[in-house]
PDB file of N, CA and C in Angstrom:
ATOM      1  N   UNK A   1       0.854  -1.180   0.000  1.00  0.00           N
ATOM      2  CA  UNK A   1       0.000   0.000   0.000  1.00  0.00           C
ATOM      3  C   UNK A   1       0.899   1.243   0.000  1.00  0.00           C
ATOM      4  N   UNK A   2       0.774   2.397  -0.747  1.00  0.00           N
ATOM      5  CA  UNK A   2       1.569   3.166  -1.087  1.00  0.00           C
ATOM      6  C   UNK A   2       0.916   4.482  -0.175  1.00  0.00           C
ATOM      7  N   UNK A   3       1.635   5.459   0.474  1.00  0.00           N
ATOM      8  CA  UNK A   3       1.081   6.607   0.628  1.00  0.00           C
ATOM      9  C   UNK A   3       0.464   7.438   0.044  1.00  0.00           C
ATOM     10  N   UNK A   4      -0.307   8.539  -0.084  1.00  0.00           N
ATOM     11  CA  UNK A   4      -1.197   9.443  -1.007  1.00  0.00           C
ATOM     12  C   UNK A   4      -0.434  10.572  -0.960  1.00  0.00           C
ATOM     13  N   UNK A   5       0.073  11.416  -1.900  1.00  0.00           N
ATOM     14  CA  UNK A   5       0.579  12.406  -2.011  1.00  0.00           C
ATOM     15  C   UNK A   5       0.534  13.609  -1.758  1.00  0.00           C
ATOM     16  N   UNK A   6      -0.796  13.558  -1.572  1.00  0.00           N
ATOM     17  CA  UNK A   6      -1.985  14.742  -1.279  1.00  0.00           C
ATOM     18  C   UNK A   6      -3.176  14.222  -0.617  1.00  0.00           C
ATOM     19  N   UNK A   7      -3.947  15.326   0.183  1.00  0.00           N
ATOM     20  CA  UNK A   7      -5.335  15.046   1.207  1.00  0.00           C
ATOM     21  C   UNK A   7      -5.880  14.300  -0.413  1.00  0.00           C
ATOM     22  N   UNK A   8      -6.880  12.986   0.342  1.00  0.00           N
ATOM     23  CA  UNK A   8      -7.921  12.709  -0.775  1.00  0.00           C
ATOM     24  C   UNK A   8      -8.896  13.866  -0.407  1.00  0.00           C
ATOM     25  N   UNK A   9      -9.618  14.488  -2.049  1.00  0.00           N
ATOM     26  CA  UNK A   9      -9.911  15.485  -2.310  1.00  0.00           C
ATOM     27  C   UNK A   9      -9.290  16.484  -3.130  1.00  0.00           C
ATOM     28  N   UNK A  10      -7.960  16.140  -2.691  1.00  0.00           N
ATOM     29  CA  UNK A  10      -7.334  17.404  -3.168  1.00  0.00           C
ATOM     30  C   UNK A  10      -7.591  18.148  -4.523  1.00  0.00           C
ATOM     31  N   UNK A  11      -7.541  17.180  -5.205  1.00  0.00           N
ATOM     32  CA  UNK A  11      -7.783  17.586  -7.243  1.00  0.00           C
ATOM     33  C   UNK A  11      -8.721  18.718  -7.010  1.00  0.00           C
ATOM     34  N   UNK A  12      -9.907  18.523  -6.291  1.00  0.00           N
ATOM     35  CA  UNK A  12     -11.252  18.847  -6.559  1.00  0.00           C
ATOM     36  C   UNK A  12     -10.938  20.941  -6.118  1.00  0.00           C
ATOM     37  N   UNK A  13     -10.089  20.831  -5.440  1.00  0.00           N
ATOM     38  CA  UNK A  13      -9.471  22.307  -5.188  1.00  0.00           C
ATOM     39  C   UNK A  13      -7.976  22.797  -5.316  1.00  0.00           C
ATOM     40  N   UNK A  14      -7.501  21.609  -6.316  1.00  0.00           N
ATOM     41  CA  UNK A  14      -5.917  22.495  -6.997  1.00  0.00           C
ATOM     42  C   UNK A  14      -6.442  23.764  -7.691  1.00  0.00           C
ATOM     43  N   UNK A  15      -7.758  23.696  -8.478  1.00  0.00           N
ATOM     44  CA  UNK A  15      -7.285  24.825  -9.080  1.00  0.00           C
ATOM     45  C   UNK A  15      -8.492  26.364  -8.738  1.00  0.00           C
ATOM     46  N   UNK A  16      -8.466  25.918  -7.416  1.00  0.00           N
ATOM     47  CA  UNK A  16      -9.401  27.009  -6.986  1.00  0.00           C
ATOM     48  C   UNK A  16      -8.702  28.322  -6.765  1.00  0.00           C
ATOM     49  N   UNK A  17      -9.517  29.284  -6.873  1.00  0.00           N
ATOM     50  CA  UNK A  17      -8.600  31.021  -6.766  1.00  0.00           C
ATOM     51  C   UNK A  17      -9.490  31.730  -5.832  1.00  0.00           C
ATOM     52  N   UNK A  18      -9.142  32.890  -5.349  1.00  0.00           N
ATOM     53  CA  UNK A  18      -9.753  33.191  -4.044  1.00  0.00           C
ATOM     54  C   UNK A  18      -9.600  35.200  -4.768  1.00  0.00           C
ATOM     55  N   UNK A  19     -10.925  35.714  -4.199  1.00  0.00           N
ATOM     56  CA  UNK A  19     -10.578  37.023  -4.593  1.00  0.00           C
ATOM     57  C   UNK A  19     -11.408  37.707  -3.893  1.00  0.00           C
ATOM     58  N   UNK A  20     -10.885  39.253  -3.622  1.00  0.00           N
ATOM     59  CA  UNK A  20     -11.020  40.017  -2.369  1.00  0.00           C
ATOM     60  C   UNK A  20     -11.524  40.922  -3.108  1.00  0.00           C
ATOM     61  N   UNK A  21     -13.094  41.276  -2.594  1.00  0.00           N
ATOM     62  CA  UNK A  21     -13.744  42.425  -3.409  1.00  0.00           C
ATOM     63  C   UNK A  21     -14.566  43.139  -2.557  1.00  0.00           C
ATOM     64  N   UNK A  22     -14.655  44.457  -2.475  1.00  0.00           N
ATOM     65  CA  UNK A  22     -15.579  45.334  -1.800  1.00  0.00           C
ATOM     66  C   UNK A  22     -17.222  45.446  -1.924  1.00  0.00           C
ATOM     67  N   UNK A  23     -17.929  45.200  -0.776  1.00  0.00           N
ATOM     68  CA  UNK A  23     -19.233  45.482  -0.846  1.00  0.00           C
ATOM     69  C   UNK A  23     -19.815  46.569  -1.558  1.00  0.00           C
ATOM     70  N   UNK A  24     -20.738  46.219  -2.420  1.00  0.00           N
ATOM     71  CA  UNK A  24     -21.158  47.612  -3.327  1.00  0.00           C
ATOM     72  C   UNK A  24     -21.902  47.788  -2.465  1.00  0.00           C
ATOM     73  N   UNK A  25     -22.296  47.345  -0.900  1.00  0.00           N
ATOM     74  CA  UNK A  25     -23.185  48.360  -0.675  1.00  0.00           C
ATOM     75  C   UNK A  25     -22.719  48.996   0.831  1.00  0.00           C
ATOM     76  N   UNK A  26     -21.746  48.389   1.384  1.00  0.00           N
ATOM     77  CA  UNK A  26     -21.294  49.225   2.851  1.00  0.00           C
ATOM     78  C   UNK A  26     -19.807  49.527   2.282  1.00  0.00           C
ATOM     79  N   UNK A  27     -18.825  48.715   1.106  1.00  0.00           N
ATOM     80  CA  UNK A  27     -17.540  48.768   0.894  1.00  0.00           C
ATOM     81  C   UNK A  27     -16.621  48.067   1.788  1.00  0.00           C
ATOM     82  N   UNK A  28     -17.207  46.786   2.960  1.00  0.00           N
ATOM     83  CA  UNK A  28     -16.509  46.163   3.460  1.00  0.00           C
ATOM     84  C   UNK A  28     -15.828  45.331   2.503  1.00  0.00           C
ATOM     85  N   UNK A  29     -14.563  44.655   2.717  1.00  0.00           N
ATOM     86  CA  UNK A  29     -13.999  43.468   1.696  1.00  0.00           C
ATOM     87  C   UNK A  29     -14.551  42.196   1.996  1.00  0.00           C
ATOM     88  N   UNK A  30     -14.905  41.764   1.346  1.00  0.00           N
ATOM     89  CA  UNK A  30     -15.358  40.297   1.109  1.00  0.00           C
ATOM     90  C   UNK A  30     -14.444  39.766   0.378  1.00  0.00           C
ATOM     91  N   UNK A  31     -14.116  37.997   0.408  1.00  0.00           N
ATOM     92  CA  UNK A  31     -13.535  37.075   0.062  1.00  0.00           C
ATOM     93  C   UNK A  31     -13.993  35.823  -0.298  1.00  0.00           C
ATOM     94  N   UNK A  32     -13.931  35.843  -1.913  1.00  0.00           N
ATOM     95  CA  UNK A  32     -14.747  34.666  -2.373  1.00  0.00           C
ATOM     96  C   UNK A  32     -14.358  34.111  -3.593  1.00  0.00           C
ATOM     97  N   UNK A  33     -14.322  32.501  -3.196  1.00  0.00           N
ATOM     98  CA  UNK A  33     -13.497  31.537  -4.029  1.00  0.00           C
ATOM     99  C   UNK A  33     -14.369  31.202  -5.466  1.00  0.00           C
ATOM    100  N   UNK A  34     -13.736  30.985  -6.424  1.00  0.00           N
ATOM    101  CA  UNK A  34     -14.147  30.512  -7.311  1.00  0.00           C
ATOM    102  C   UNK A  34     -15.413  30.007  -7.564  1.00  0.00           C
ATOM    103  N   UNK A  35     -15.196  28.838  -6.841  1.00  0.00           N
ATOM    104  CA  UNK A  35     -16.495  27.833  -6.821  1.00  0.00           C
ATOM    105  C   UNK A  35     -17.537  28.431  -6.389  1.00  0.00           C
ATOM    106  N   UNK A  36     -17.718  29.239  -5.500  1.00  0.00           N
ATOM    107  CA  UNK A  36     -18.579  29.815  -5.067  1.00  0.00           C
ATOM    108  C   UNK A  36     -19.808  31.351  -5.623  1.00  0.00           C
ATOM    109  N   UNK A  37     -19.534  31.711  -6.320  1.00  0.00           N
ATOM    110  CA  UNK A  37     -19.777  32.586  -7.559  1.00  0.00           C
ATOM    111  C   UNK A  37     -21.170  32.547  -7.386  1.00  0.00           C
ATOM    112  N   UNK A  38     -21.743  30.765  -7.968  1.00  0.00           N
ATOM    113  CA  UNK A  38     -23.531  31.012  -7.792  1.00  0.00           C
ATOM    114  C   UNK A  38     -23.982  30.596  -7.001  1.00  0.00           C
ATOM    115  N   UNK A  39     -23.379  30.930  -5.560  1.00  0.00           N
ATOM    116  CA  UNK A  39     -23.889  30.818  -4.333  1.00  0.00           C
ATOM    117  C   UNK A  39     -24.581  32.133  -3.463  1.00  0.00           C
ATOM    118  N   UNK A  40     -25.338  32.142  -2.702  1.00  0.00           N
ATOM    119  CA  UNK A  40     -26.023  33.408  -2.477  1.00  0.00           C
ATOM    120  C   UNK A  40     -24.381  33.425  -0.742  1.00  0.00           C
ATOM    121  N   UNK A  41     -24.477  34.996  -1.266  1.00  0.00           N
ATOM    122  CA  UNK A  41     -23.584  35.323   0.302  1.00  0.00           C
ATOM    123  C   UNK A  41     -24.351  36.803   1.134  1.00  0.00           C
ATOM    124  N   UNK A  42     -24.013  37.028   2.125  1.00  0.00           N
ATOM    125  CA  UNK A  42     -24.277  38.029   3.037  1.00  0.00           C
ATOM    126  C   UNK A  42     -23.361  38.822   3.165  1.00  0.00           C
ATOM    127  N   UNK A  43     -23.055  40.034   2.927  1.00  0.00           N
ATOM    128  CA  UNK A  43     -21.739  40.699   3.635  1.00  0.00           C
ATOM    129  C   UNK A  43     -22.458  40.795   5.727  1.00  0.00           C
ATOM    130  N   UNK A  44     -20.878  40.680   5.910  1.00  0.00           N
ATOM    131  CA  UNK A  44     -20.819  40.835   7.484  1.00  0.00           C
ATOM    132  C   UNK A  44     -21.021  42.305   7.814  1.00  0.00           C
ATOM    133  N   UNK A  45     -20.703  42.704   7.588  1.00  0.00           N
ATOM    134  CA  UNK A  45     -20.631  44.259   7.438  1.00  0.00           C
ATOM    135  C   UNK A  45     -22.488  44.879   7.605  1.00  0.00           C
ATOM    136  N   UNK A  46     -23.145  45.182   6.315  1.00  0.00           N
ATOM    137  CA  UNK A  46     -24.301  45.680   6.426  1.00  0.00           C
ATOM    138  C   UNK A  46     -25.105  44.633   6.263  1.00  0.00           C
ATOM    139  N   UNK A  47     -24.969  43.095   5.906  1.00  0.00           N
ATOM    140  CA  UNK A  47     -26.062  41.760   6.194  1.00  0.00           C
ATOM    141  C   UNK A  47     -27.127  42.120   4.880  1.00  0.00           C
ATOM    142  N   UNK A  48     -26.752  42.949   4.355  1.00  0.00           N
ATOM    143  CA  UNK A  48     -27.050  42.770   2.985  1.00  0.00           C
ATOM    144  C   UNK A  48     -26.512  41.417   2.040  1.00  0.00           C
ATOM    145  N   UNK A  49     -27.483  40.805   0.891  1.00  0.00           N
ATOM    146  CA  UNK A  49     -27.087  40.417   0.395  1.00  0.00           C
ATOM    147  C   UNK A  49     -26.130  40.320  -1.168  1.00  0.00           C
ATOM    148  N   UNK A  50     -24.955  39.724  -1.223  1.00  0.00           N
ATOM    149  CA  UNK A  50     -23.741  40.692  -1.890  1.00  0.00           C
ATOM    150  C   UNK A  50     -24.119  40.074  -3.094  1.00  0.00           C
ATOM    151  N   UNK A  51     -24.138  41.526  -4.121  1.00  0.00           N
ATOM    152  CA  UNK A  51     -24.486  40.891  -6.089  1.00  0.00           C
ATOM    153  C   UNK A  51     -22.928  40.769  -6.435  1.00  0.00           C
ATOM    154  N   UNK A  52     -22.087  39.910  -6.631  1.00  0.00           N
ATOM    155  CA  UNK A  52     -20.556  40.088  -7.059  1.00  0.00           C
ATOM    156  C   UNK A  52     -20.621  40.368  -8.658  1.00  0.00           C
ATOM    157  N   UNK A  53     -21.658  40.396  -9.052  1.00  0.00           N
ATOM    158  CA  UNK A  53     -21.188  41.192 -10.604  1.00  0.00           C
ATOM    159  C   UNK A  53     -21.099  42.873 -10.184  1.00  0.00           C
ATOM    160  N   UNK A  54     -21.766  43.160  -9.408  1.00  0.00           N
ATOM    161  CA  UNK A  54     -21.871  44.466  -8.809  1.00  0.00           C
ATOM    162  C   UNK A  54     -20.416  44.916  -8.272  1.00  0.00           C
ATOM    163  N   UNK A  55     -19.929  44.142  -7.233  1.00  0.00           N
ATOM    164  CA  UNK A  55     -18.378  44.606  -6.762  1.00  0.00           C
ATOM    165  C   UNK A  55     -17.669  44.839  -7.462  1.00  0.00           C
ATOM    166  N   UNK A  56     -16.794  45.617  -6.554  1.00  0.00           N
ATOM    167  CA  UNK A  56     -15.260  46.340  -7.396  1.00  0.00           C
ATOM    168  C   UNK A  56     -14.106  45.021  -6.783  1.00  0.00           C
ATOM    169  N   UNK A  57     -13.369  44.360  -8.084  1.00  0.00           N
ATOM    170  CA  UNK A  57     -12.177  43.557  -7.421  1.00  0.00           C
ATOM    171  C   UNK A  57     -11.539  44.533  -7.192  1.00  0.00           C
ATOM    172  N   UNK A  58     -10.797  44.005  -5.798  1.00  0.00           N
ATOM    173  CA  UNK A  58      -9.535  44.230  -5.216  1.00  0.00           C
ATOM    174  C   UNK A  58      -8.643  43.388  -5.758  1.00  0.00           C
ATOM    175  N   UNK A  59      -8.405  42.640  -5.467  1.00  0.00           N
ATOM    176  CA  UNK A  59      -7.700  41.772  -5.938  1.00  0.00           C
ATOM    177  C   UNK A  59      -7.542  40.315  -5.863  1.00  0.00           C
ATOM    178  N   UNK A  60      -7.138  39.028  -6.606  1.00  0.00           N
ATOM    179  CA  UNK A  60      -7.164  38.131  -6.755  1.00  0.00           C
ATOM    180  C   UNK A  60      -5.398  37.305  -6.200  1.00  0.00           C
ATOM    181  N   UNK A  61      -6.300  35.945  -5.650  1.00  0.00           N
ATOM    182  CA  UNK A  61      -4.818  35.450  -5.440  1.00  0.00           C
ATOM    183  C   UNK A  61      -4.590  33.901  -5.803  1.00  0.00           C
TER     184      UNK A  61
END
């Protein structure tokens, strides 16, 4: 039996990207991965719910 090289799972998030964008509606930063896009989110900030075609990127990593 050979060791695994990586967590099982892993593939499923090598190629995930993560990006930091401001609330269009209080301007707190929010942080949100790839996969997650057509998922509904909340900013912490004003508990509004965040449109990310609406945000300004900050930046990506």
């Amino acid at each position: 039996m050979s060791t695994p090289q990586h967590c099982p799972g892993f593939q499923n998030f090598k190629t995930l990207k993560s990006f930091e964008c401001k609330c269009p509606n209080c301007g707190k930063g929010v942080e949100i991965f790839s996969d997650e896009f057509d998922q509904t989110h909340v900013c912490e900030g004003c508990k509004e719910k965040i449109d990310f075609t609406q945000c300004t990127l900050e930046g990506a990593a």
